[in-house]
N, C-alpha and C. Protein backbone atom coordinates (compact mmCIF):
# COMPACT_ATOMS: atom_id res chain seq x y z
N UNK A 1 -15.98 10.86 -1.21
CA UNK A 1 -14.99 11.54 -0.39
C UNK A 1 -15.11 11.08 1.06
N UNK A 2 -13.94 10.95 1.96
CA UNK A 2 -14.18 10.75 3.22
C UNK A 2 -13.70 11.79 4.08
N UNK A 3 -14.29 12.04 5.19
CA UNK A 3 -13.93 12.97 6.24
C UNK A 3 -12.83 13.47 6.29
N UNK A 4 -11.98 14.87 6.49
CA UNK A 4 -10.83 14.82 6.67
C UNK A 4 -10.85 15.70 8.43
N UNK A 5 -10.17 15.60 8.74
CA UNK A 5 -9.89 15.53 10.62
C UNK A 5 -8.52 16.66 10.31
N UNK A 6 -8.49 16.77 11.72
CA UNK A 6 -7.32 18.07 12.33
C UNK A 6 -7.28 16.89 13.98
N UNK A 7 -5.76 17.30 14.18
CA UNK A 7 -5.29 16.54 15.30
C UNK A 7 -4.32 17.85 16.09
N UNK A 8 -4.60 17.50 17.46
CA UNK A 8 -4.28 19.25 18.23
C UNK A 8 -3.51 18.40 19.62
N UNK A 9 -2.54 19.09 19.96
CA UNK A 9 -2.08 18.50 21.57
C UNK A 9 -3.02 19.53 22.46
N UNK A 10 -3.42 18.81 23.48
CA UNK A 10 -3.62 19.72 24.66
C UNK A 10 -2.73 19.95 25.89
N UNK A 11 -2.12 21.18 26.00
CA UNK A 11 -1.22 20.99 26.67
C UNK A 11 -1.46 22.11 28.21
N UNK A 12 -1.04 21.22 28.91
CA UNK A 12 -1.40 21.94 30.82
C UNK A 12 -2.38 21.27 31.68
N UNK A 13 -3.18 19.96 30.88
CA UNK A 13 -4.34 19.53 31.64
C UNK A 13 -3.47 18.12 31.80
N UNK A 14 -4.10 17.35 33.28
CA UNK A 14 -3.73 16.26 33.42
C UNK A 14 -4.74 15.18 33.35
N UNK A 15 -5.47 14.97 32.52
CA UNK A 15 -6.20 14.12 32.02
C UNK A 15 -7.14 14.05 31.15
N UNK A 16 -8.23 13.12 30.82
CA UNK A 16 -9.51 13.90 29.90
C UNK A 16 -10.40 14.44 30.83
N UNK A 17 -10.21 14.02 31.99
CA UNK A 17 -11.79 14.72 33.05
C UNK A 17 -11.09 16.21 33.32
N UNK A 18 -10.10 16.52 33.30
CA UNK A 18 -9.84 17.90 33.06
C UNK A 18 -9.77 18.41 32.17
N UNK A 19 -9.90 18.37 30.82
CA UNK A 19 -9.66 19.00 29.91
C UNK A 19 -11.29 19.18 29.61
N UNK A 20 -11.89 18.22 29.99
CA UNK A 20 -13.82 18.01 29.78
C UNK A 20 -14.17 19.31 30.66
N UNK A 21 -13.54 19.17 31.78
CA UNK A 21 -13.86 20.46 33.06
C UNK A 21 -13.65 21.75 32.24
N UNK A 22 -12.32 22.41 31.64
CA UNK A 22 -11.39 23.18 31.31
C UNK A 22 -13.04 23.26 30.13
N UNK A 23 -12.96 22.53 29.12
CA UNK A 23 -14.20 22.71 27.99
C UNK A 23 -15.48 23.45 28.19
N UNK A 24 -15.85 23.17 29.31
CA UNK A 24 -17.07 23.42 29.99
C UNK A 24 -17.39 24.53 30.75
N UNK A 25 -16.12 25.07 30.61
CA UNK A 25 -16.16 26.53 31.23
C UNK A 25 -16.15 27.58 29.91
N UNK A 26 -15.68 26.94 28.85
CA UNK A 26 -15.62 27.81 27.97
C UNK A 26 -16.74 28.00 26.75
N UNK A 27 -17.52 27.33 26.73
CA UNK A 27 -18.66 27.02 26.44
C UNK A 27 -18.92 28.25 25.54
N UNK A 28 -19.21 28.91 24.13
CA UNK A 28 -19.60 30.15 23.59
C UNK A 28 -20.97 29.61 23.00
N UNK A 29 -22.00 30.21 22.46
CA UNK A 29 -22.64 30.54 21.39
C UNK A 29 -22.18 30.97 20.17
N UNK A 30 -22.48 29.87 19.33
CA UNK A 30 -21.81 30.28 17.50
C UNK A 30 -22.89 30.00 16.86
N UNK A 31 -23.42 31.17 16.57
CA UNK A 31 -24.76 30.92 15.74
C UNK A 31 -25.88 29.46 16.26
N UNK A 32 -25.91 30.36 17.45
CA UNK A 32 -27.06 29.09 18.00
C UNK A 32 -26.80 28.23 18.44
N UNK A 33 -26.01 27.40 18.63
CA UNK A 33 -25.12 26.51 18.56
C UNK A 33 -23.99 26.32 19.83
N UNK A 34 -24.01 25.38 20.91
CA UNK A 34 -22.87 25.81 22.24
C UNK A 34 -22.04 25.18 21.10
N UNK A 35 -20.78 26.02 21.39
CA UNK A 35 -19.03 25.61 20.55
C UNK A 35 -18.48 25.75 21.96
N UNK A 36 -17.00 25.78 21.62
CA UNK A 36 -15.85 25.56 22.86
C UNK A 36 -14.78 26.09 21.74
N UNK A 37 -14.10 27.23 21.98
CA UNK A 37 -12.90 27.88 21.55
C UNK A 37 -11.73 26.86 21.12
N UNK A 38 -10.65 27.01 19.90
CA UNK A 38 -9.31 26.30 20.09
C UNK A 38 -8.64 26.92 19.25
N UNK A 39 -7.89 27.69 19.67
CA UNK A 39 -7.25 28.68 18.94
C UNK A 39 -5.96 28.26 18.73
N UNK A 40 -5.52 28.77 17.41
CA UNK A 40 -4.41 28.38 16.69
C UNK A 40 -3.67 29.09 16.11
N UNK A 41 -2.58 29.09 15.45
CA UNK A 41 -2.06 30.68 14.75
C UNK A 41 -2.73 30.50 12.95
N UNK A 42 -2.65 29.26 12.41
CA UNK A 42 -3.66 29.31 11.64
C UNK A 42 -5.00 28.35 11.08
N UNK A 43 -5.33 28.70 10.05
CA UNK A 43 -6.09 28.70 9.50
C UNK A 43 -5.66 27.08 8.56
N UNK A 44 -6.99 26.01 8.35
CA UNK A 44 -6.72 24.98 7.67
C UNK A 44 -6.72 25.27 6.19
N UNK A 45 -5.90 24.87 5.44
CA UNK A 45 -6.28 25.21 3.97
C UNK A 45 -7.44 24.46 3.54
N UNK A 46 -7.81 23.27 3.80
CA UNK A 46 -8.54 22.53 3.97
C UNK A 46 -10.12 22.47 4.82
N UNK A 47 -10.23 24.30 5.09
CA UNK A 47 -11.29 24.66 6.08
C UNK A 47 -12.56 23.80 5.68
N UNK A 48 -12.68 24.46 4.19
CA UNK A 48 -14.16 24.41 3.70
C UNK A 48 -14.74 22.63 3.56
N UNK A 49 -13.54 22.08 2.91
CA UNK A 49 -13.11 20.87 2.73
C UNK A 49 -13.87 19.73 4.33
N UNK A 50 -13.02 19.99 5.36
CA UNK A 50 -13.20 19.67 6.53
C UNK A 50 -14.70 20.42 6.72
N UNK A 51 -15.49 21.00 6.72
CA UNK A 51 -16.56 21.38 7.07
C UNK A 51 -18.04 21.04 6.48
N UNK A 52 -17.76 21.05 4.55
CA UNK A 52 -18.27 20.10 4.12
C UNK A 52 -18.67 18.55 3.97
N UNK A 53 -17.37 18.00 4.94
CA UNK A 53 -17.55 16.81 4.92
C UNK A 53 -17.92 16.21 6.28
N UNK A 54 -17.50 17.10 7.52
CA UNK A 54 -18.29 16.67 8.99
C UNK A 54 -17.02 16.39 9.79
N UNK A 55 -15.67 16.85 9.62
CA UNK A 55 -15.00 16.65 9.87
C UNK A 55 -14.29 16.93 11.56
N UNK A 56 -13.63 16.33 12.33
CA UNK A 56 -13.38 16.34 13.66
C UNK A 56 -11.74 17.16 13.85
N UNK A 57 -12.06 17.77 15.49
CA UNK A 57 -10.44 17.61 15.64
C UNK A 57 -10.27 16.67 16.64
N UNK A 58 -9.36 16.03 16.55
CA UNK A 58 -8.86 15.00 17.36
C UNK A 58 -7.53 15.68 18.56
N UNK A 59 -7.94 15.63 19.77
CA UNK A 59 -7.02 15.70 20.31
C UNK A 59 -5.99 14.70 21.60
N UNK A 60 -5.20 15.31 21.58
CA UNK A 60 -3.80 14.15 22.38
C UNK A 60 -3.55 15.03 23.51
N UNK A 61 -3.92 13.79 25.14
CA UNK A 61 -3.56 14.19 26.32
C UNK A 61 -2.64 13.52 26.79
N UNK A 62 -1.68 13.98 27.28
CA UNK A 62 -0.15 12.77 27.60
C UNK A 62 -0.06 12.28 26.45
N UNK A 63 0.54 11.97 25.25
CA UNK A 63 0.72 10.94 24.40
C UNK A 63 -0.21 10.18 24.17
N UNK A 64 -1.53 10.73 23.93
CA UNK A 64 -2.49 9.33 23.42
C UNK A 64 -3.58 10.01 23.06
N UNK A 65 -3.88 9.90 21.61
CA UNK A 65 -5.51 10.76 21.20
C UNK A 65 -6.51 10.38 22.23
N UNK A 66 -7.48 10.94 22.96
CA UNK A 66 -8.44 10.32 23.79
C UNK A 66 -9.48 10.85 23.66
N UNK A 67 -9.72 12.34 22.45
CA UNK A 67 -11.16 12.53 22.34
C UNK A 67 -11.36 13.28 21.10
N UNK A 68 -12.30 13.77 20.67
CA UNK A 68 -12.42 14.28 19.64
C UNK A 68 -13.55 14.96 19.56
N UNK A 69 -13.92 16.52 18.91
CA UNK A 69 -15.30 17.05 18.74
C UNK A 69 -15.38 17.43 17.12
N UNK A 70 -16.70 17.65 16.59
CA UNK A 70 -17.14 17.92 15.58
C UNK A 70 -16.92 19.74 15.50
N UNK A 71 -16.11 19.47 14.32
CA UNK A 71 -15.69 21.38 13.65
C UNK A 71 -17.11 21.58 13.49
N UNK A 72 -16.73 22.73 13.93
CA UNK A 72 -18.12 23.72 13.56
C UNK A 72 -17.90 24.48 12.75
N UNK A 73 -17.02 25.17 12.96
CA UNK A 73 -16.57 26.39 11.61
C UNK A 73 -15.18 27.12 12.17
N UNK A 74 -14.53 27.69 11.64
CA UNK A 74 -13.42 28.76 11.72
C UNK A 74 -13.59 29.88 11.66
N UNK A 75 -12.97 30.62 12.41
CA UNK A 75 -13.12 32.27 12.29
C UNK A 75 -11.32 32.84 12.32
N UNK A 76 -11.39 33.74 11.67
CA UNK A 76 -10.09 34.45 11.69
C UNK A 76 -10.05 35.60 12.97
N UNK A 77 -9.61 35.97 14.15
CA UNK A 77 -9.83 37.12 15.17
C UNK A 77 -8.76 37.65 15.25
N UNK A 78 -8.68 38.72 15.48
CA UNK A 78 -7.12 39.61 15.99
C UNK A 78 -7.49 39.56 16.92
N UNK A 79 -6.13 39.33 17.50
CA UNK A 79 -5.97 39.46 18.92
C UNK A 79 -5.25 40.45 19.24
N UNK A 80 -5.34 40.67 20.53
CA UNK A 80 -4.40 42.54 20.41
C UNK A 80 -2.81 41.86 20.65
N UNK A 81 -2.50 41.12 21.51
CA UNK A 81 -1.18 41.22 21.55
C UNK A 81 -0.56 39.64 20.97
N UNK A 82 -1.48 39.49 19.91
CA UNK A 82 -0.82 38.04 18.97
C UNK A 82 -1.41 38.19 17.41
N UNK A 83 -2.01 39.09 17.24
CA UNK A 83 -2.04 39.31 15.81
C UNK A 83 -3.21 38.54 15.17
N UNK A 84 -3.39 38.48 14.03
CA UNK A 84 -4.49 37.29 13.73
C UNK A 84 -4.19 35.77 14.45
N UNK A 85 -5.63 35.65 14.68
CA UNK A 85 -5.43 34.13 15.09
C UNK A 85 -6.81 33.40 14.47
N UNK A 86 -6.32 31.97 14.33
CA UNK A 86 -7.58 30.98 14.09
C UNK A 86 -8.24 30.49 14.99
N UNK A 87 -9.87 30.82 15.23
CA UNK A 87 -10.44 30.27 16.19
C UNK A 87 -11.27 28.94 15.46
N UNK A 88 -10.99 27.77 15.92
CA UNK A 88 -11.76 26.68 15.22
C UNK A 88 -12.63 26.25 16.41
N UNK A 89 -13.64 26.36 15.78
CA UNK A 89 -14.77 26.26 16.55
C UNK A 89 -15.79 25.16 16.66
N UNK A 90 -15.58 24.10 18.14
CA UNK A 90 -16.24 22.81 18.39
C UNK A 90 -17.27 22.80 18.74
N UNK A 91 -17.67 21.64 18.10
CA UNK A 91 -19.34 21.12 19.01
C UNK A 91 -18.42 21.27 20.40
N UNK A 92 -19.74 21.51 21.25
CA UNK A 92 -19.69 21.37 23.16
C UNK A 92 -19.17 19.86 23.17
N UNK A 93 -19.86 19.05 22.49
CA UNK A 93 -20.14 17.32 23.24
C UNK A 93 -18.99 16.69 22.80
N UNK A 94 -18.25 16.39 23.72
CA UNK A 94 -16.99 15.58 23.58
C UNK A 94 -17.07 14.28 23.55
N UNK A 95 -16.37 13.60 22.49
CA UNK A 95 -16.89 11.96 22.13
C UNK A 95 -15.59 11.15 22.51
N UNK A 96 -15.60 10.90 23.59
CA UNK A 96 -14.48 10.39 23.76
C UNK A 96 -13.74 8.88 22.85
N UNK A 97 -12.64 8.55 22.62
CA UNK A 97 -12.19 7.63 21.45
C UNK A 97 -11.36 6.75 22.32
N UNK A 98 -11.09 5.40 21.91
CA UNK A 98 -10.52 4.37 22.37
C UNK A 98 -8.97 5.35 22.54
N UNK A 99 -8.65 5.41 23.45
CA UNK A 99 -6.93 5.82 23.62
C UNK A 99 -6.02 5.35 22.58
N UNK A 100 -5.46 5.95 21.50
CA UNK A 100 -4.45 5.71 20.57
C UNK A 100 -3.06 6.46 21.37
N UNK A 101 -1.99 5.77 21.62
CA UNK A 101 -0.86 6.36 21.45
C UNK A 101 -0.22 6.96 20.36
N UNK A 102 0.32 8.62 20.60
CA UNK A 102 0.85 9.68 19.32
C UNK A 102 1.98 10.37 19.99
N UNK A 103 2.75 10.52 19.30
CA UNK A 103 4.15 11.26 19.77
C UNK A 103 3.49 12.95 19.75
N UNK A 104 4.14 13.67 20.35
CA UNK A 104 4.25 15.19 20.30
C UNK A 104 4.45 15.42 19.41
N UNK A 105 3.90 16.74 18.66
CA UNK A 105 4.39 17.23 17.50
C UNK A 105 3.63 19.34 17.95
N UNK A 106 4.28 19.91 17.04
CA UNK A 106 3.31 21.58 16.81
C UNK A 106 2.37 21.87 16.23
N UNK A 107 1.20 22.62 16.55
CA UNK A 107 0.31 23.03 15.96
C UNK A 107 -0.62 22.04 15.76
N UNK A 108 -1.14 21.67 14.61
CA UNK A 108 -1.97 21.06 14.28
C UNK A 108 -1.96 20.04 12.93
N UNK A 109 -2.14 19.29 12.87
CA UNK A 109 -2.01 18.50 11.73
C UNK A 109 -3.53 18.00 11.06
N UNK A 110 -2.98 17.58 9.59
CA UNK A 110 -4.51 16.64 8.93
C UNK A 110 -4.61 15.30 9.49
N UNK A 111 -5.51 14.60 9.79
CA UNK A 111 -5.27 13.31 10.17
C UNK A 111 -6.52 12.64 9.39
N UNK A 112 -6.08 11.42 9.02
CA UNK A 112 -6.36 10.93 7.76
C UNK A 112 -7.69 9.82 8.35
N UNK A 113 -9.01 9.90 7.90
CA UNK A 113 -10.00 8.94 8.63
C UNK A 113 -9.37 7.35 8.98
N UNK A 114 -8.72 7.11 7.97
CA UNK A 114 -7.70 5.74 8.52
C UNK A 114 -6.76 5.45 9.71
N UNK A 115 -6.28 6.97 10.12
CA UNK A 115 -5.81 7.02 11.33
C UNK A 115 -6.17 7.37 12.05
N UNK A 116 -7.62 7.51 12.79
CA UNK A 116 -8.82 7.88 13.70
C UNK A 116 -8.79 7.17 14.59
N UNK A 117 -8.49 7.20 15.73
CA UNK A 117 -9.29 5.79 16.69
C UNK A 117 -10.83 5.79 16.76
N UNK A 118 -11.57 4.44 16.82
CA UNK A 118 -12.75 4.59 16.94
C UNK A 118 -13.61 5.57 18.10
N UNK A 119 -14.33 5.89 18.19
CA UNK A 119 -15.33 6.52 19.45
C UNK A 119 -15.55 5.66 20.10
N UNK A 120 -15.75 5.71 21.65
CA UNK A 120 -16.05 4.95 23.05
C UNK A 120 -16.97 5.79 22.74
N UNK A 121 -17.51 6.73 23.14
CA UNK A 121 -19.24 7.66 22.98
C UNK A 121 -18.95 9.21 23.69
N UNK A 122 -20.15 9.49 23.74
CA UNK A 122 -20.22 11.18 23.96
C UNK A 122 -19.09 10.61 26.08
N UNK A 123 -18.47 11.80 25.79
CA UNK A 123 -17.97 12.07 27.27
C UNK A 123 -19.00 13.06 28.27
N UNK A 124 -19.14 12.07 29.64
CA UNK A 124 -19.70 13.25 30.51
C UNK A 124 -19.40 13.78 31.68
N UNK A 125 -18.21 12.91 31.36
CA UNK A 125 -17.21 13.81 32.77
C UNK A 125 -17.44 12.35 33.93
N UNK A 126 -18.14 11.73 33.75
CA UNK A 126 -18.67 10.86 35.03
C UNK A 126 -17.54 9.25 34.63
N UNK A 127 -16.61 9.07 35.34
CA UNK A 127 -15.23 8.76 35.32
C UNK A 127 -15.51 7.16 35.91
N UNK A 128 -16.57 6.72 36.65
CA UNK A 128 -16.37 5.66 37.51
C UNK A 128 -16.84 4.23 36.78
N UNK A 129 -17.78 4.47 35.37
CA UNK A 129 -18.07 3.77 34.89
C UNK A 129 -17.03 2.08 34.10
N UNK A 130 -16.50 1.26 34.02
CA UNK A 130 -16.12 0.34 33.32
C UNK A 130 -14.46 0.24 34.03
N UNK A 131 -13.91 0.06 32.47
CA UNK A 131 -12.05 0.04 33.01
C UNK A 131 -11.82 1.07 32.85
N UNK A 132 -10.65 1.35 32.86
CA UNK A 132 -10.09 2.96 33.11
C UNK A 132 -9.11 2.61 31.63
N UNK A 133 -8.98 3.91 30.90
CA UNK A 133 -8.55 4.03 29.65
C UNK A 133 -7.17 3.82 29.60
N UNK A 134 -6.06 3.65 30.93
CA UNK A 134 -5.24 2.92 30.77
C UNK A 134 -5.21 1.43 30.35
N UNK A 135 -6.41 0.85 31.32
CA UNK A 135 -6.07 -0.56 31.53
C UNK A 135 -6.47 -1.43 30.32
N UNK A 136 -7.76 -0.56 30.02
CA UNK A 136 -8.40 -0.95 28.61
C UNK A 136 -7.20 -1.62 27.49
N UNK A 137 -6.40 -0.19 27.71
CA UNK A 137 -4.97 -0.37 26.65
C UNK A 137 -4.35 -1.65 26.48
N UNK A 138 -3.63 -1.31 28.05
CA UNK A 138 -2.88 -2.71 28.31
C UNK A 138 -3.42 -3.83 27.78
N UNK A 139 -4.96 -4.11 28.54
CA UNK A 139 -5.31 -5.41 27.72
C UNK A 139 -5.95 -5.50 26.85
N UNK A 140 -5.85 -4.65 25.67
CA UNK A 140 -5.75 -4.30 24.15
C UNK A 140 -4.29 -4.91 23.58
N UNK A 141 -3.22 -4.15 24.16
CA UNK A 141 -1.78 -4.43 23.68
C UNK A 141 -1.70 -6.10 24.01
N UNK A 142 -2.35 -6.54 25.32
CA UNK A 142 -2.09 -8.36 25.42
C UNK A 142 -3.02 -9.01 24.84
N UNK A 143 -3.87 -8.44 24.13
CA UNK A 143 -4.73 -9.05 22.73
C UNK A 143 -6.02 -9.85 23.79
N UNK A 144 -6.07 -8.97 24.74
CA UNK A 144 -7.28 -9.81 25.49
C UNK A 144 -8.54 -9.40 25.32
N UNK A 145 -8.54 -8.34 24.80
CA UNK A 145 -10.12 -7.18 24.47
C UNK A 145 -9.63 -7.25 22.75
């Protein structure tokens, strides 16, 4: 069997060093364990599935997957003024992934290990290192990298 993944937009942050910032404030304890909240209206049918196998959510900032963390587990919570909700619950350490371009879409989707971008490595917020994940692209798309 291979991994199966969840793919999520993040929407209100303008980059990955903000959304890394935004992560880092939210930081919980889940059984020992730092997680980071991502709440959803539901639940994967595919929970146990994805958890047994080590599975990621992948998420998209502006149009382009750029990082991804390891599921930890799901919880079902009521919320008082939204009813049940799904809390899927991440590793802290954000692994940032070669920039894939993805159209918008709702909620959350399966995303298939074949359509993964690879990992660049754990993210640490520290931005000044190499090319910048635009340019990388570009000279990806002109077949120079």
């Amino acid at each position: 069997m291979s991994n199966i993944h969840l793919i999520k937009l993040v929407v209100g942050v303008a980059d990955l060093q903000s959304f890394y910032e935004l992560q880092q404030r939210e930081i919980i304890d889940y059984h020992g364990q730092p997680a980071v909240p991502c709440w959803t209206r539901y639940k994967a049918k595919r929970a146990d599935e994805i958890l047994r196998e080590g599975g990621s959510i992948y998420r998209v900032i502006k149009n382009r997957i750029q990082c991804r963390h390891r599921i930890l587990g799901f919880e079902m919570v009521e919320a008082k003024d939204k009813g049940m909700r799904c809390m899927i619950l991440q590793d802290a350490t954000m692994i940032e992934t070669v920039h894939m371009p993805r159209r918008p879409f709702q909620g959350w989707r399966y995303l298939k290990p074949c359509d993964a971008p690879p990992d660049r490595g754990i993210y640490t917020g520290d931005t000044a290192e190499g090319l910048s994940p635009e340019m990388e692209e570009e000279l990806r798309e002109a077949g120079l990298l």
